[in-house]
N, C-alpha and C. Protein backbone atom coordinates (compact mmCIF):
# COMPACT_ATOMS: atom_id res chain seq x y z
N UNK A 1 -97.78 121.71 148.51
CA UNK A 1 -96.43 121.23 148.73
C UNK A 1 -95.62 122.33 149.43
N UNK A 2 -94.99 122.13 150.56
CA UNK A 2 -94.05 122.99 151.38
C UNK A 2 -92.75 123.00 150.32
N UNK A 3 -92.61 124.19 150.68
CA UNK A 3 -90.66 124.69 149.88
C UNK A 3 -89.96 124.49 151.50
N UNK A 4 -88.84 124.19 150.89
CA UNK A 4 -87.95 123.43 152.01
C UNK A 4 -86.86 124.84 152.37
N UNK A 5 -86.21 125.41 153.27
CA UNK A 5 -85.72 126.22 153.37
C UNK A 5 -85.12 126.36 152.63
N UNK A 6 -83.82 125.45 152.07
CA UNK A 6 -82.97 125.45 151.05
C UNK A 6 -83.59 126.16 150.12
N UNK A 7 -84.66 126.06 148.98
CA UNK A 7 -85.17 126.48 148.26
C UNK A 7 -85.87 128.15 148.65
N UNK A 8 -86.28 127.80 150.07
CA UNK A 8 -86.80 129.23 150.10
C UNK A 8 -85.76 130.70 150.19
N UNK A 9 -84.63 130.14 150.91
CA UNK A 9 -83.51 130.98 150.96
C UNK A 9 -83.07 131.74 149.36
N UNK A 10 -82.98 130.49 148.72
CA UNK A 10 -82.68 130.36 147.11
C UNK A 10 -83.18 131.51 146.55
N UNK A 11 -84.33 130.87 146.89
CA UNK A 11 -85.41 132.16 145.99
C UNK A 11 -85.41 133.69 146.41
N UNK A 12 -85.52 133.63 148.19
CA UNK A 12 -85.28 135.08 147.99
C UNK A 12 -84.23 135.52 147.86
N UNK A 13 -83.01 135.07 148.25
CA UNK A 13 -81.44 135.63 147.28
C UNK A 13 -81.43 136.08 145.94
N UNK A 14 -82.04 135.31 144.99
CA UNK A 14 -82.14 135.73 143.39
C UNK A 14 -83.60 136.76 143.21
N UNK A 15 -83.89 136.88 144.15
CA UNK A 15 -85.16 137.90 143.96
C UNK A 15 -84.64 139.32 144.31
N UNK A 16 -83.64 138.97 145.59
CA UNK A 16 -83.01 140.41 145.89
C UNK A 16 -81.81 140.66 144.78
N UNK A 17 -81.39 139.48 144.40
CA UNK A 17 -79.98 139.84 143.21
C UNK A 17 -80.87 140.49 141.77
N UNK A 18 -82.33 140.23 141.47
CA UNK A 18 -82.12 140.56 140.52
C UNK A 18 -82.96 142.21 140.94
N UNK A 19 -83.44 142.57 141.86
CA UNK A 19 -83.76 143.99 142.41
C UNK A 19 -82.84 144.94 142.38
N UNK A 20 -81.37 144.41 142.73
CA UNK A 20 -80.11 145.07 142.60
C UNK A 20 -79.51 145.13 141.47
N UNK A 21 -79.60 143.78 140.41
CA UNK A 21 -79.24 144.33 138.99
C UNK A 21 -79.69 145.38 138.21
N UNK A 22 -81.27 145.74 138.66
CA UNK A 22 -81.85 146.58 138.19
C UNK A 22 -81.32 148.55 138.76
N UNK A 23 -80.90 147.76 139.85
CA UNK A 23 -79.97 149.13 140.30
C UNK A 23 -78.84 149.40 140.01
N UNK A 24 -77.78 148.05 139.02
CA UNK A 24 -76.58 148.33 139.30
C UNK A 24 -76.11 146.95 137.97
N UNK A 25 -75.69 147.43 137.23
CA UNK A 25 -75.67 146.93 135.95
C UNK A 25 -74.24 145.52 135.80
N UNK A 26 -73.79 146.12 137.11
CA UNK A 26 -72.42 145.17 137.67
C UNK A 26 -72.51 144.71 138.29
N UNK A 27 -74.08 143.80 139.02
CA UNK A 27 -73.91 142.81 139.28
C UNK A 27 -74.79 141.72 138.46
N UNK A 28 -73.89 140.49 138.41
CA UNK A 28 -74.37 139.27 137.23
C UNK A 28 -74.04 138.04 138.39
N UNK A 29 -74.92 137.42 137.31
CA UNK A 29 -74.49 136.14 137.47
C UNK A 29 -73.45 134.83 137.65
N UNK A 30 -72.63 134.40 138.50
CA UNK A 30 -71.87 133.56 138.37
C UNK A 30 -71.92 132.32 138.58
N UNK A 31 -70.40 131.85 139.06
CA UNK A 31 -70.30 130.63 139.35
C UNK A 31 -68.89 130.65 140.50
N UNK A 32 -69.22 129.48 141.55
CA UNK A 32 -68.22 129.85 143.02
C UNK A 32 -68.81 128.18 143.37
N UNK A 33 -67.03 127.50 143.56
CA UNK A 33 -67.45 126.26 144.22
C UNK A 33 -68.57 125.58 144.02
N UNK A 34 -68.29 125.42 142.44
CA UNK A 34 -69.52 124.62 141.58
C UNK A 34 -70.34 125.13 141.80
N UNK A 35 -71.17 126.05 142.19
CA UNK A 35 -72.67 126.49 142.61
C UNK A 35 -73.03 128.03 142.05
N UNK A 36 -74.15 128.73 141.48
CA UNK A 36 -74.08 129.64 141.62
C UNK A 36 -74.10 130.63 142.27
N UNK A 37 -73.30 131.85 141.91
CA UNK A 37 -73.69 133.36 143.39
C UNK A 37 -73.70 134.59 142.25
N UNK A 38 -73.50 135.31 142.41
CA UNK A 38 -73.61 136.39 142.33
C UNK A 38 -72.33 137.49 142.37
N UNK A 39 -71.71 137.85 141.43
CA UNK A 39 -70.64 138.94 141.89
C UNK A 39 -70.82 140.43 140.72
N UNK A 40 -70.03 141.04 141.15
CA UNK A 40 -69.75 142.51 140.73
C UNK A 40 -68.79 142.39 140.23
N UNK A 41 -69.06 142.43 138.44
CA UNK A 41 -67.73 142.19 137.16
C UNK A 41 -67.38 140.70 137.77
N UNK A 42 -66.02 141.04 137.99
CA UNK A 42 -65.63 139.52 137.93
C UNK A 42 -65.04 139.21 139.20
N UNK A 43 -65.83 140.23 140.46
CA UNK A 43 -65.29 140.05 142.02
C UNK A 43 -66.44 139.09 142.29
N UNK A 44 -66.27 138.12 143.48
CA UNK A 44 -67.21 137.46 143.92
C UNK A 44 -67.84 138.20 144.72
N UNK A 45 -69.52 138.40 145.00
CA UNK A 45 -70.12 139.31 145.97
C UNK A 45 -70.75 138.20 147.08
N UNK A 46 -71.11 137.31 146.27
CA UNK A 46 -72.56 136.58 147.49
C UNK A 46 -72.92 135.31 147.17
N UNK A 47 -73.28 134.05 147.75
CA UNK A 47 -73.81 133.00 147.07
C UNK A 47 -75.07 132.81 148.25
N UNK A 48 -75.66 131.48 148.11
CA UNK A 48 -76.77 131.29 148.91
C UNK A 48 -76.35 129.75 149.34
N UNK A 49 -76.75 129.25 150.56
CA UNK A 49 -77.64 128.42 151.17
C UNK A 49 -76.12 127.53 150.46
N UNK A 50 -74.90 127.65 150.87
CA UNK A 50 -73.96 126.59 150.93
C UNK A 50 -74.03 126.08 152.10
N UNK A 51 -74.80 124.48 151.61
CA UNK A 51 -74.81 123.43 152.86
C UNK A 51 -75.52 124.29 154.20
N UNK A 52 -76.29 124.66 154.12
CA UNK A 52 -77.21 125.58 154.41
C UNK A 52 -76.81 126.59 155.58
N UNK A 53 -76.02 127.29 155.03
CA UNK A 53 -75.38 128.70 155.74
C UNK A 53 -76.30 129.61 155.26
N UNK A 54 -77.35 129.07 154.47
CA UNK A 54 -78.12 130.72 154.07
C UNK A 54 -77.45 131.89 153.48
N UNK A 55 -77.49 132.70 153.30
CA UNK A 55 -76.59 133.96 152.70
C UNK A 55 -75.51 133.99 153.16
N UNK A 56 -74.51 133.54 152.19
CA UNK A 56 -73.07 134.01 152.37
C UNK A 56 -72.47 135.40 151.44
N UNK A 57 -72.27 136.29 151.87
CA UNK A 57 -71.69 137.86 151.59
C UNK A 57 -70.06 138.06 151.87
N UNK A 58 -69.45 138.70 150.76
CA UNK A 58 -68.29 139.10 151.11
C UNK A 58 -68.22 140.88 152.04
N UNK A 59 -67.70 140.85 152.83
CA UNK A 59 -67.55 142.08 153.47
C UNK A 59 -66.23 142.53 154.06
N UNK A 60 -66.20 143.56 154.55
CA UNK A 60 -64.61 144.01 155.02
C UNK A 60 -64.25 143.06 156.49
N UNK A 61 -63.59 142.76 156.91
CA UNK A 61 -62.89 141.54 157.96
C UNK A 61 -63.83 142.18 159.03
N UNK A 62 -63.71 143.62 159.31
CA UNK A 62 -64.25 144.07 160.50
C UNK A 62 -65.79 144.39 160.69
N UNK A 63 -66.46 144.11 159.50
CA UNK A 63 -67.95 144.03 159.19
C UNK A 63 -67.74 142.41 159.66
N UNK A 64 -67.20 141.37 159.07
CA UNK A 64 -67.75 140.02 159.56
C UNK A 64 -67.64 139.92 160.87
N UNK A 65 -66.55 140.55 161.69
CA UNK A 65 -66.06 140.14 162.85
C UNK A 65 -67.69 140.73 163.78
N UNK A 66 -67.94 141.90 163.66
CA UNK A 66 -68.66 142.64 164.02
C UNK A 66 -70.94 141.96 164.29
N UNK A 67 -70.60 141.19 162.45
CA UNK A 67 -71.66 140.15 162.74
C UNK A 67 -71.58 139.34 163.36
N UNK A 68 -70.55 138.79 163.14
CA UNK A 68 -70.15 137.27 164.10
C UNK A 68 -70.37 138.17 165.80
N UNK A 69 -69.69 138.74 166.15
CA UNK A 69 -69.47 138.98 167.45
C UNK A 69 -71.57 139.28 168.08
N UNK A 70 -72.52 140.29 167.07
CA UNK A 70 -73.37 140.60 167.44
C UNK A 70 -74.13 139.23 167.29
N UNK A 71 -73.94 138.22 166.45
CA UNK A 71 -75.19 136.94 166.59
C UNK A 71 -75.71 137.29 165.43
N UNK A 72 -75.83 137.85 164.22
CA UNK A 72 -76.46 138.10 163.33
C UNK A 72 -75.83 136.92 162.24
N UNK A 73 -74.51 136.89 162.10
CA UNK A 73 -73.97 136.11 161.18
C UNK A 73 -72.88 134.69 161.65
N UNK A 74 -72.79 134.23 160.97
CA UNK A 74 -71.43 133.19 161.64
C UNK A 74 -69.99 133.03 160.56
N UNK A 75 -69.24 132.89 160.68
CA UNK A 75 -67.93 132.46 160.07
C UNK A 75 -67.91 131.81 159.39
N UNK A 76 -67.21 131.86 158.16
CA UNK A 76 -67.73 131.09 157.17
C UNK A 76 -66.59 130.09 156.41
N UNK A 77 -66.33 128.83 156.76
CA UNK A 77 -65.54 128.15 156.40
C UNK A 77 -65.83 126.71 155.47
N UNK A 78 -66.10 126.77 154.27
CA UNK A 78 -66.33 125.58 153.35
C UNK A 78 -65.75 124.30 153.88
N UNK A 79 -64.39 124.60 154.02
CA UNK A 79 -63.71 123.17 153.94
C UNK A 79 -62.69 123.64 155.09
N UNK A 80 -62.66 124.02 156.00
CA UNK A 80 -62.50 123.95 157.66
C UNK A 80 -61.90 125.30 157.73
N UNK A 81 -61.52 125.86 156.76
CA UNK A 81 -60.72 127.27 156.88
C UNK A 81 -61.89 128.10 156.68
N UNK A 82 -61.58 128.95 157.61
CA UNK A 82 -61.84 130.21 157.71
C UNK A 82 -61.72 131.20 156.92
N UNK A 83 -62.85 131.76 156.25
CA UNK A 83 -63.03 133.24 155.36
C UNK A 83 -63.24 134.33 155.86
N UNK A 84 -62.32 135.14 156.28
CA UNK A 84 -62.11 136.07 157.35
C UNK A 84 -63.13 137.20 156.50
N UNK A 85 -63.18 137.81 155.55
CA UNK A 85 -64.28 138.55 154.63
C UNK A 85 -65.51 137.74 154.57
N UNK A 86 -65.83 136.68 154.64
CA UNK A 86 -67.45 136.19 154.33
C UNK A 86 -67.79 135.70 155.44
N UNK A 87 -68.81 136.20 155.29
CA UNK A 87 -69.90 135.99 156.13
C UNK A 87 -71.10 135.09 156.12
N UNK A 88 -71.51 133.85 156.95
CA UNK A 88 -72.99 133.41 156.67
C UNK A 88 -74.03 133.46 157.32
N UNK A 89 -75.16 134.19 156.66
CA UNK A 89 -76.30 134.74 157.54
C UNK A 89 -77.29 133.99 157.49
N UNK A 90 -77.68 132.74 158.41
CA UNK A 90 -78.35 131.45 158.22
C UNK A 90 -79.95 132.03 158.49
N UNK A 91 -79.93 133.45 158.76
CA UNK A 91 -81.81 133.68 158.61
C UNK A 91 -81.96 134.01 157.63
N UNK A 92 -83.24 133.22 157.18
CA UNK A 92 -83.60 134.34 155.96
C UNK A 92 -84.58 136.39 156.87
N UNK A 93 -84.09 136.90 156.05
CA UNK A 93 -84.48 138.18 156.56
C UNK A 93 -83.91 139.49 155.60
N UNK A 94 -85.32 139.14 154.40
CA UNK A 94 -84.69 140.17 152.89
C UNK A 94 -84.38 141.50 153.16
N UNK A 95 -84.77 142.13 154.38
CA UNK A 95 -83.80 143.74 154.48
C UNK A 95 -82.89 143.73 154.69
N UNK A 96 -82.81 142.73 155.93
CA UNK A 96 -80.80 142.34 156.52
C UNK A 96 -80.51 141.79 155.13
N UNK A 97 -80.86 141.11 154.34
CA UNK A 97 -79.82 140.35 152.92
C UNK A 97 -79.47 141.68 152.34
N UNK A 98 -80.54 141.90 151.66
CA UNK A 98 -80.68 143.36 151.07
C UNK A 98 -79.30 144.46 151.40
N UNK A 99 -79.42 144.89 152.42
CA UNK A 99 -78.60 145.32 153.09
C UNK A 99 -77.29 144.99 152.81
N UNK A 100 -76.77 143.54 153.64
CA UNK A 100 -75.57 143.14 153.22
C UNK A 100 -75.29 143.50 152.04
N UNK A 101 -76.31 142.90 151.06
CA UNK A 101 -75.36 142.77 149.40
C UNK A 101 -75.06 144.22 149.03
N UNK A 102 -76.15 145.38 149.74
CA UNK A 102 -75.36 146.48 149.20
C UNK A 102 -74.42 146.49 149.77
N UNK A 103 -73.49 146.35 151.22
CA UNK A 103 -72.56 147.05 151.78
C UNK A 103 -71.23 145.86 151.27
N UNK A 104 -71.81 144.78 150.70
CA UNK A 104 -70.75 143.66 149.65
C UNK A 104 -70.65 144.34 148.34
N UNK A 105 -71.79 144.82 147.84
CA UNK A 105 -71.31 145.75 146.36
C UNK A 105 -70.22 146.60 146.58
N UNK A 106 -70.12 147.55 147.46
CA UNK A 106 -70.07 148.94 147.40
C UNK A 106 -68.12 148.23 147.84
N UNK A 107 -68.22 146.92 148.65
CA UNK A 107 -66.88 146.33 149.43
C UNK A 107 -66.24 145.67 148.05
N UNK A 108 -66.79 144.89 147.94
CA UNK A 108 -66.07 144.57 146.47
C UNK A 108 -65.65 145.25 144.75
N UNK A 109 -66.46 146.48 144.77
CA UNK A 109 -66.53 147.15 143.90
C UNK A 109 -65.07 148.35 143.87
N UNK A 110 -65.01 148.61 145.36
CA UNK A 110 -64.19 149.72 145.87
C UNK A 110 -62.51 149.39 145.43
């Protein structure tokens, strides 16, 4: 049986979230727009595969602008507005995730 992207995204998001719990005791488990993600204490850090944006990350305005502008990420708007901090990174690609969620820890934590 094939895993459907949705699911595969899924999986490696919570594979890298729980690699990083093991590094970092502040980030848990949540809840964001009915679904689960991932934040640091009680900041939101990251969710997965909303309506299949693949990794969505919070980052500083000029980190998203910067993905968006290079093609790596796209803009991330649920319900037509624009989240000038999040970012959605519709590849899967666990070093680039990896990556992000640290430079979303270190953004939301600060």
């Amino acid at each position: 049986m094939s895993v459907n992207k949705h699911e595969a995204d899924s999986e490696l998001f919570w594979e890298l979230v729980s690699e990083l719990q093991a590094e970092d005791q502040r980030v848990v488990e949540g809840t964001i727009m009915g679904g689960a993600c991932a934040r640091v204490n009680d900041e939101f850090l990251a969710l997965v595969d909303y309506k299949g944006s693949g990794l969505v990350v919070k980052l500083p305005r000029e980190r998203v602008a910067e993905l968006v502008a290079d093609g790596t990420g796209n803009p991330f708007g649920p319900a037509g507005k624009i989240f000038k901090e999040w970012v959605s990174v519709p590849t899967a690609d666990a070093k680039l995730w990896k990556a992000l969620l640290r430079e979303g820890i270190q953004f939301v934590s600060s």
